[in-house]
N, C-alpha and C. Protein backbone atom coordinates (compact mmCIF):
# COMPACT_ATOMS: atom_id res chain seq x y z
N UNK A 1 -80.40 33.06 88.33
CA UNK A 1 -80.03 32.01 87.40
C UNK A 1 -81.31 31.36 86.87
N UNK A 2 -81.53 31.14 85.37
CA UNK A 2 -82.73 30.65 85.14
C UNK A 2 -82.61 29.09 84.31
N UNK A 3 -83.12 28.40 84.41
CA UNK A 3 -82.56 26.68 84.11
C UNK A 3 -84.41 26.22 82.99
N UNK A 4 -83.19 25.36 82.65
CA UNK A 4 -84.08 24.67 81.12
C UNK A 4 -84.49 23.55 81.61
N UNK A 5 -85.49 23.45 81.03
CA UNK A 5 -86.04 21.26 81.52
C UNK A 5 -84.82 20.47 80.50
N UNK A 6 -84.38 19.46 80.92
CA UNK A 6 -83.62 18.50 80.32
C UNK A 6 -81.98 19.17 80.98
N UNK A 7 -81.67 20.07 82.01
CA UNK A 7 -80.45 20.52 82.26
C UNK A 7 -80.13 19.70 83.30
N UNK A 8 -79.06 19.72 83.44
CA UNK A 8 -78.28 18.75 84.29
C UNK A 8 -77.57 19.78 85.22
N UNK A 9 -77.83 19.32 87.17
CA UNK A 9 -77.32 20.70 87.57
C UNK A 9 -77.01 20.07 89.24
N UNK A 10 -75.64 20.37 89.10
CA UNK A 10 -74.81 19.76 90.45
C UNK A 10 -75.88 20.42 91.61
N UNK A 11 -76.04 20.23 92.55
CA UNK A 11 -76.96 20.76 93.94
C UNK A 11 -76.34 19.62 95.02
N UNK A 12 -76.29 21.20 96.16
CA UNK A 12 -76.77 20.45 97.50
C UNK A 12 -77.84 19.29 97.62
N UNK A 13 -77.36 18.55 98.44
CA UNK A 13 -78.50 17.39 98.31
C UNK A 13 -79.10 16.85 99.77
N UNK A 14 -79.71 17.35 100.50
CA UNK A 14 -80.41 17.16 101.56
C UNK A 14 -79.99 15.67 102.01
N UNK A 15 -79.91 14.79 102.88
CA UNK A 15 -80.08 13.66 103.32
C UNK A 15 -81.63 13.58 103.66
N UNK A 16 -82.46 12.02 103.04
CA UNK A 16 -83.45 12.90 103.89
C UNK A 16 -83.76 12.49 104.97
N UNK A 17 -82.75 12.33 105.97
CA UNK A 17 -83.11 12.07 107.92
C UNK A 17 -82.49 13.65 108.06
N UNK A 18 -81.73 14.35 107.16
CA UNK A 18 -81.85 15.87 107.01
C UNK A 18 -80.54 16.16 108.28
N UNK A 19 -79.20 14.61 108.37
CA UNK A 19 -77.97 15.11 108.94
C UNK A 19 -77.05 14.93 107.46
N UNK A 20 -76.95 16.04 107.07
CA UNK A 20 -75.83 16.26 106.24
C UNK A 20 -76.58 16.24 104.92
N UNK A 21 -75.48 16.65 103.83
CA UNK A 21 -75.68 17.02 102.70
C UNK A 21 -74.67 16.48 101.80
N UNK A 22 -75.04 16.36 100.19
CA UNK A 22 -73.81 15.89 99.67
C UNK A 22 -74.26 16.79 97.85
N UNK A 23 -73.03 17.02 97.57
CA UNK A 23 -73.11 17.25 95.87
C UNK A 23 -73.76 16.45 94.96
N UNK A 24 -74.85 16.44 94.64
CA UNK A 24 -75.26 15.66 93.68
C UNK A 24 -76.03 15.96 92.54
N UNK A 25 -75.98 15.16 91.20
CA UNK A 25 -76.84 15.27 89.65
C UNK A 25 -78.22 15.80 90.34
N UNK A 26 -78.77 16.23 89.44
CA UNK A 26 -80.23 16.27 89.16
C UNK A 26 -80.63 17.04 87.63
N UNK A 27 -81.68 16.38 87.00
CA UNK A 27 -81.95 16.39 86.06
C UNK A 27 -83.57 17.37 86.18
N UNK A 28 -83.80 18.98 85.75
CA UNK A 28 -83.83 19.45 85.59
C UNK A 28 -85.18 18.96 84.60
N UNK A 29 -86.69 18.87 85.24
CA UNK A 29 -87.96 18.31 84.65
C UNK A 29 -89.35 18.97 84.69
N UNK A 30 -89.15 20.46 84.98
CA UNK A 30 -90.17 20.95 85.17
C UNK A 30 -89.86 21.97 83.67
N UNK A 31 -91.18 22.75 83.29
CA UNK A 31 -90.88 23.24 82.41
C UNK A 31 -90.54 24.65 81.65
N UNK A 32 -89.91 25.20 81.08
CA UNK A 32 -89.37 26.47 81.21
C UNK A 32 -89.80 27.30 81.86
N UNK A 33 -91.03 27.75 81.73
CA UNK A 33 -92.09 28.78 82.07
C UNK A 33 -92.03 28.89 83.68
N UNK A 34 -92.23 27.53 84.15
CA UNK A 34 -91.85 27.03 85.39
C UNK A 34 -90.57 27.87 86.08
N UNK A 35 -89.65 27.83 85.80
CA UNK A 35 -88.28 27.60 85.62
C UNK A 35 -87.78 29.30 85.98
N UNK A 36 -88.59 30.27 85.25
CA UNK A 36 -88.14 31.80 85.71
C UNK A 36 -88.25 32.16 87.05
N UNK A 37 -88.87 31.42 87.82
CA UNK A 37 -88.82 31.86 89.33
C UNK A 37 -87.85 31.59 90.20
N UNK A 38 -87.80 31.17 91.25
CA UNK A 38 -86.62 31.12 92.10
C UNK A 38 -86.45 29.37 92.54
N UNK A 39 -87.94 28.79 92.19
CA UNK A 39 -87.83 27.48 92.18
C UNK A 39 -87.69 26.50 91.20
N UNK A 40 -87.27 25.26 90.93
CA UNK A 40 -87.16 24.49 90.05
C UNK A 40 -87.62 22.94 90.44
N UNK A 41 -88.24 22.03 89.81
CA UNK A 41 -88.45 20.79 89.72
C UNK A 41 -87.47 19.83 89.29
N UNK A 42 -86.70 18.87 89.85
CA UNK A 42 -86.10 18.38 89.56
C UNK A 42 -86.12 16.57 90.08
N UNK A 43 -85.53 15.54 89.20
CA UNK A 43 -85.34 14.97 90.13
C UNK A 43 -83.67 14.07 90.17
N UNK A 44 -83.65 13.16 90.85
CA UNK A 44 -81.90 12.75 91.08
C UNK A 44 -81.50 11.81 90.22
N UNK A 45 -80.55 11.83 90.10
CA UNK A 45 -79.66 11.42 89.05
C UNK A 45 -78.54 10.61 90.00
N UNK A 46 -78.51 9.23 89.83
CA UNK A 46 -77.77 8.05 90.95
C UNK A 46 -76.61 7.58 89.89
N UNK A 47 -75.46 7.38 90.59
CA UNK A 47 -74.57 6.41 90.26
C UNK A 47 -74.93 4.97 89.74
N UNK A 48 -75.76 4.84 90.59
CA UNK A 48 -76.28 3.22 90.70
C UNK A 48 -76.93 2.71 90.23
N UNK A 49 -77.05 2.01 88.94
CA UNK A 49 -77.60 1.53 87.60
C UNK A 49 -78.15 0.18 87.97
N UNK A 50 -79.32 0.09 87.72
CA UNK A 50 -80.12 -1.42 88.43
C UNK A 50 -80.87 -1.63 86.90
N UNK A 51 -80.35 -2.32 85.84
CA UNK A 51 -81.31 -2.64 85.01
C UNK A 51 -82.81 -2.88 85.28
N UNK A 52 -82.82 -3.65 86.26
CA UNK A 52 -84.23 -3.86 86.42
C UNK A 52 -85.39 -3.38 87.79
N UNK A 53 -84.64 -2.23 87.75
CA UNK A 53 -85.29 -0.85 88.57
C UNK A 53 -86.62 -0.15 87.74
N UNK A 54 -88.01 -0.46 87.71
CA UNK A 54 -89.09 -0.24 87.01
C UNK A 54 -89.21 1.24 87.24
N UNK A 55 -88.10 2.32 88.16
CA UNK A 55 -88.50 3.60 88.39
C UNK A 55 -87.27 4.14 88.30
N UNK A 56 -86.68 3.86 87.28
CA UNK A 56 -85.41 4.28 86.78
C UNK A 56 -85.14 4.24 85.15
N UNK A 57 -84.38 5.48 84.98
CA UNK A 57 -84.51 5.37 83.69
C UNK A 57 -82.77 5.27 83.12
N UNK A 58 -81.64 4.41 82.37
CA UNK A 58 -80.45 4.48 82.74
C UNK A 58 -79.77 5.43 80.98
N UNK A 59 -79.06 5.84 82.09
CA UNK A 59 -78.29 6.95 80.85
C UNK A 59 -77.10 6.33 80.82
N UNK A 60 -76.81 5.97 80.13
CA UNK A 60 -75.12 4.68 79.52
C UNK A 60 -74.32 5.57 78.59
N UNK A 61 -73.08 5.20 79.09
CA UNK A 61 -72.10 6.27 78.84
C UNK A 61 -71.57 5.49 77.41
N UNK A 62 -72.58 4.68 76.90
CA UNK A 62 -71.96 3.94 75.53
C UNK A 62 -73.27 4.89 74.64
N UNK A 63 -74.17 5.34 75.22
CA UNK A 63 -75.31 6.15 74.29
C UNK A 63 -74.43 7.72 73.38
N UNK A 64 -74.65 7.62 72.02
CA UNK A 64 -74.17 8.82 71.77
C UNK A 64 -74.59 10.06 72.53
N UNK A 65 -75.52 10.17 72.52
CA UNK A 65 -75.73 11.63 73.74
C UNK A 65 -75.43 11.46 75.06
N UNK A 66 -74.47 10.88 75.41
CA UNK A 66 -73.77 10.97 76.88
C UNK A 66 -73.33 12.04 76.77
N UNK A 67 -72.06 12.52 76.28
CA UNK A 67 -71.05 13.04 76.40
C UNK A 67 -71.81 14.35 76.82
N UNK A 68 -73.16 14.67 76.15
CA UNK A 68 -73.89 16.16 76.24
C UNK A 68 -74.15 16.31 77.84
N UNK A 69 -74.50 14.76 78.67
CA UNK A 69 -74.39 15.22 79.83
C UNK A 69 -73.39 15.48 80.59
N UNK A 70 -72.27 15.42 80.70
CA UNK A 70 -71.17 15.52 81.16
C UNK A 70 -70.66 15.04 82.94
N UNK A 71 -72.16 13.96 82.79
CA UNK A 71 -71.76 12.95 83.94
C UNK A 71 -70.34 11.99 83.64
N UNK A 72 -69.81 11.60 84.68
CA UNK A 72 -69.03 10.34 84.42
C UNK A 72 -68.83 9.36 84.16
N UNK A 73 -69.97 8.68 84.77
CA UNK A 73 -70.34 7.43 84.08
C UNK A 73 -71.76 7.00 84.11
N UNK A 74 -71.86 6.17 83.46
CA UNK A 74 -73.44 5.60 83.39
C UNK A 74 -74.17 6.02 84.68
N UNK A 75 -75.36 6.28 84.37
CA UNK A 75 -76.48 6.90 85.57
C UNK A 75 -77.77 6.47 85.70
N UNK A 76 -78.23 6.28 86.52
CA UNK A 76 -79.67 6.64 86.73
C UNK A 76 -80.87 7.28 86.80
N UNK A 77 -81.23 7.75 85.99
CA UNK A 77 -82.29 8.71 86.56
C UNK A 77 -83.32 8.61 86.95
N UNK A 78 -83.51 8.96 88.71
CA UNK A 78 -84.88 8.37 89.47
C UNK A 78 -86.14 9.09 89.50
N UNK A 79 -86.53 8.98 87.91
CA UNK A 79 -87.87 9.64 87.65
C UNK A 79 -88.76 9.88 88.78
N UNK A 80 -89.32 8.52 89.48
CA UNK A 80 -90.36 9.10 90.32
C UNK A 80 -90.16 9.46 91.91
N UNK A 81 -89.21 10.24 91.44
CA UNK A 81 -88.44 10.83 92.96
C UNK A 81 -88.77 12.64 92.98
N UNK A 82 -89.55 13.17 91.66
CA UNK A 82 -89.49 14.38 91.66
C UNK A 82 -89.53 15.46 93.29
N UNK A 83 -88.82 16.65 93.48
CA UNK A 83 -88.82 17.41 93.96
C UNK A 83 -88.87 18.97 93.71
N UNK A 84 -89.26 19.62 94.48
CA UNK A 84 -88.82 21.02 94.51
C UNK A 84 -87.45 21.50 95.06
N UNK A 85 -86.74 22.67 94.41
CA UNK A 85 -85.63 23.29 94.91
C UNK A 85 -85.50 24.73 94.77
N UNK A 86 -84.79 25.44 95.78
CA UNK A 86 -84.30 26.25 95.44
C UNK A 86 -83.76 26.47 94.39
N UNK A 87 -83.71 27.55 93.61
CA UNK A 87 -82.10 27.66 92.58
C UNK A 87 -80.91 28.19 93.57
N UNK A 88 -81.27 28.94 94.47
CA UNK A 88 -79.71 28.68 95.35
C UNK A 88 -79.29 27.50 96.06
N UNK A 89 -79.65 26.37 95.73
CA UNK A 89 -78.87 25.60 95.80
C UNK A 89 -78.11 25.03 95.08
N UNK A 90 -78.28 25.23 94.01
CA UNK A 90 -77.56 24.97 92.60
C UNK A 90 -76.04 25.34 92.65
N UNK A 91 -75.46 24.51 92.81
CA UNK A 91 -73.26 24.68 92.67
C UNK A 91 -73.26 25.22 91.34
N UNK A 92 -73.70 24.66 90.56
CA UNK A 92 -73.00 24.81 88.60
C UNK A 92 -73.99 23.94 87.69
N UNK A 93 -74.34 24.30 86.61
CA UNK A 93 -75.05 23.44 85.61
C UNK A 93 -74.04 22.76 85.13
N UNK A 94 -74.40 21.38 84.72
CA UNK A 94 -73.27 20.23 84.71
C UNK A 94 -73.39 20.19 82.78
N UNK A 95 -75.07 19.36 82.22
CA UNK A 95 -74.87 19.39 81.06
C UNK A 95 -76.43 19.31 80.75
N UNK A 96 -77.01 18.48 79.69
CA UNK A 96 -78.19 18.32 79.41
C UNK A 96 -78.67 16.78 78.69
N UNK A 97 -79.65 16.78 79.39
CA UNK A 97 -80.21 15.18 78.57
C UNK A 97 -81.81 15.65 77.64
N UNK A 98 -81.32 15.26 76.04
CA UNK A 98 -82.62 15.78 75.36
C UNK A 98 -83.09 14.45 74.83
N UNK A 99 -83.88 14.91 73.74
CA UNK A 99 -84.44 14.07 73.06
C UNK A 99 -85.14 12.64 73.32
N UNK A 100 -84.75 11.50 73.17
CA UNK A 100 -85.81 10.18 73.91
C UNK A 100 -85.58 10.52 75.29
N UNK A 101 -84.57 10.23 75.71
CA UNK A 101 -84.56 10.17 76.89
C UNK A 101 -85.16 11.27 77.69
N UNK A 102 -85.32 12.56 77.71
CA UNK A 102 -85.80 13.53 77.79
C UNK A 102 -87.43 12.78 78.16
N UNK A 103 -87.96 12.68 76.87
CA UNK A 103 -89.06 12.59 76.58
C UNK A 103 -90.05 11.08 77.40
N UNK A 104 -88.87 10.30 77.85
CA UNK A 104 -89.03 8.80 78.38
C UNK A 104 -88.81 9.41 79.82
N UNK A 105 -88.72 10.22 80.15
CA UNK A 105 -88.29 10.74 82.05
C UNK A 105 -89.59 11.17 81.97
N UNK A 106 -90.28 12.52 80.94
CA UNK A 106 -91.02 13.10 81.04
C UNK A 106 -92.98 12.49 81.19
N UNK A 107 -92.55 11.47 80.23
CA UNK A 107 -94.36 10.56 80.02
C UNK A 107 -93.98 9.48 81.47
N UNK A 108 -93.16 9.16 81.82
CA UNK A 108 -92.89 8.01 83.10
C UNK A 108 -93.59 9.21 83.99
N UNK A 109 -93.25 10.67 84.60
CA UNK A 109 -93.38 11.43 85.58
C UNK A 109 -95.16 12.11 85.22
N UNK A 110 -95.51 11.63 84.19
CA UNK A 110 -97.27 12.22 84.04
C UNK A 110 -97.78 10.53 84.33
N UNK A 111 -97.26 9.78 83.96
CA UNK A 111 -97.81 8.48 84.57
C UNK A 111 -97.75 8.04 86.14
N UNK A 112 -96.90 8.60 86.30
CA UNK A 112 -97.17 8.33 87.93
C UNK A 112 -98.05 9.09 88.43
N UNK A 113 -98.83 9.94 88.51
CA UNK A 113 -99.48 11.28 88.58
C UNK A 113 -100.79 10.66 88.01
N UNK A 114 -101.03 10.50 87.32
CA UNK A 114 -102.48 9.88 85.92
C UNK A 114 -103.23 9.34 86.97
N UNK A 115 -104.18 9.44 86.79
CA UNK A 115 -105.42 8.54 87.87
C UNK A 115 -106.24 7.19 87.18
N UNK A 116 -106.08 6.39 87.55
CA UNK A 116 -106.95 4.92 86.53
C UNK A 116 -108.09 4.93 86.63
N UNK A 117 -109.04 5.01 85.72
CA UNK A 117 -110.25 4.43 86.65
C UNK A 117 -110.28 3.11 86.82
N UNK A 118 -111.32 2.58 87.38
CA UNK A 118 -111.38 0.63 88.07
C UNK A 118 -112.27 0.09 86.53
């Protein structure tokens, strides 16, 4: 199975004290080229909408490009949570988030990364 940056893709989801597992979003942030191997970059995608969460980015089910993701309701996406995955863990590709928002996950996840000088 080979996956796009900006895809939206149900997965096993580790706990991480690593008792139990649960179905969950992830938003699909590494980049194609990336993407042909057996691993993928991703990071999670929360129910739990905190306006004023500085490491969250919120996807609102009142935005015209909701519907493309085919979450349920308004979301979170916890940019600086990136991980690695299998693609066998992947249940089903759900939908896709492009354009700003895309692009507002993507410059947040090179900023955390960026080095300052003093």
């Amino acid at each position: 199975m080979t996956f796009k940056c900006g895809q939206l893709l149900l997965v096993e989801f580790q706990f991480t004290n690593n008792v139990g597992s649960k179905i969950r979003p992830v938003l699909v942030v590494s980049e194609d080229r990336f993407n042909r191997g057996q691993d993928v970059v991703v990071v999670p995608i929360s129910s739990r909408c905190d306006p004023n969460d500085q490491f969250s980015i919120i996807i609102s089910d009142t935005d015209p490009d909701f519907p493309a993701t085919r979450l349920k309701m308004s979301s979170a996406i916890k940019w600086s949570k990136p991980f690695t995955i299998s693609g066998t863990l992947v249940q089903r590709k759900l939908g896709v988030v492009s354009g700003p928002t895309l692009t507002r996950v993507q410059d947040s996840i090179c900023k955390l990364f960026r080095a300052h000088s003093p």
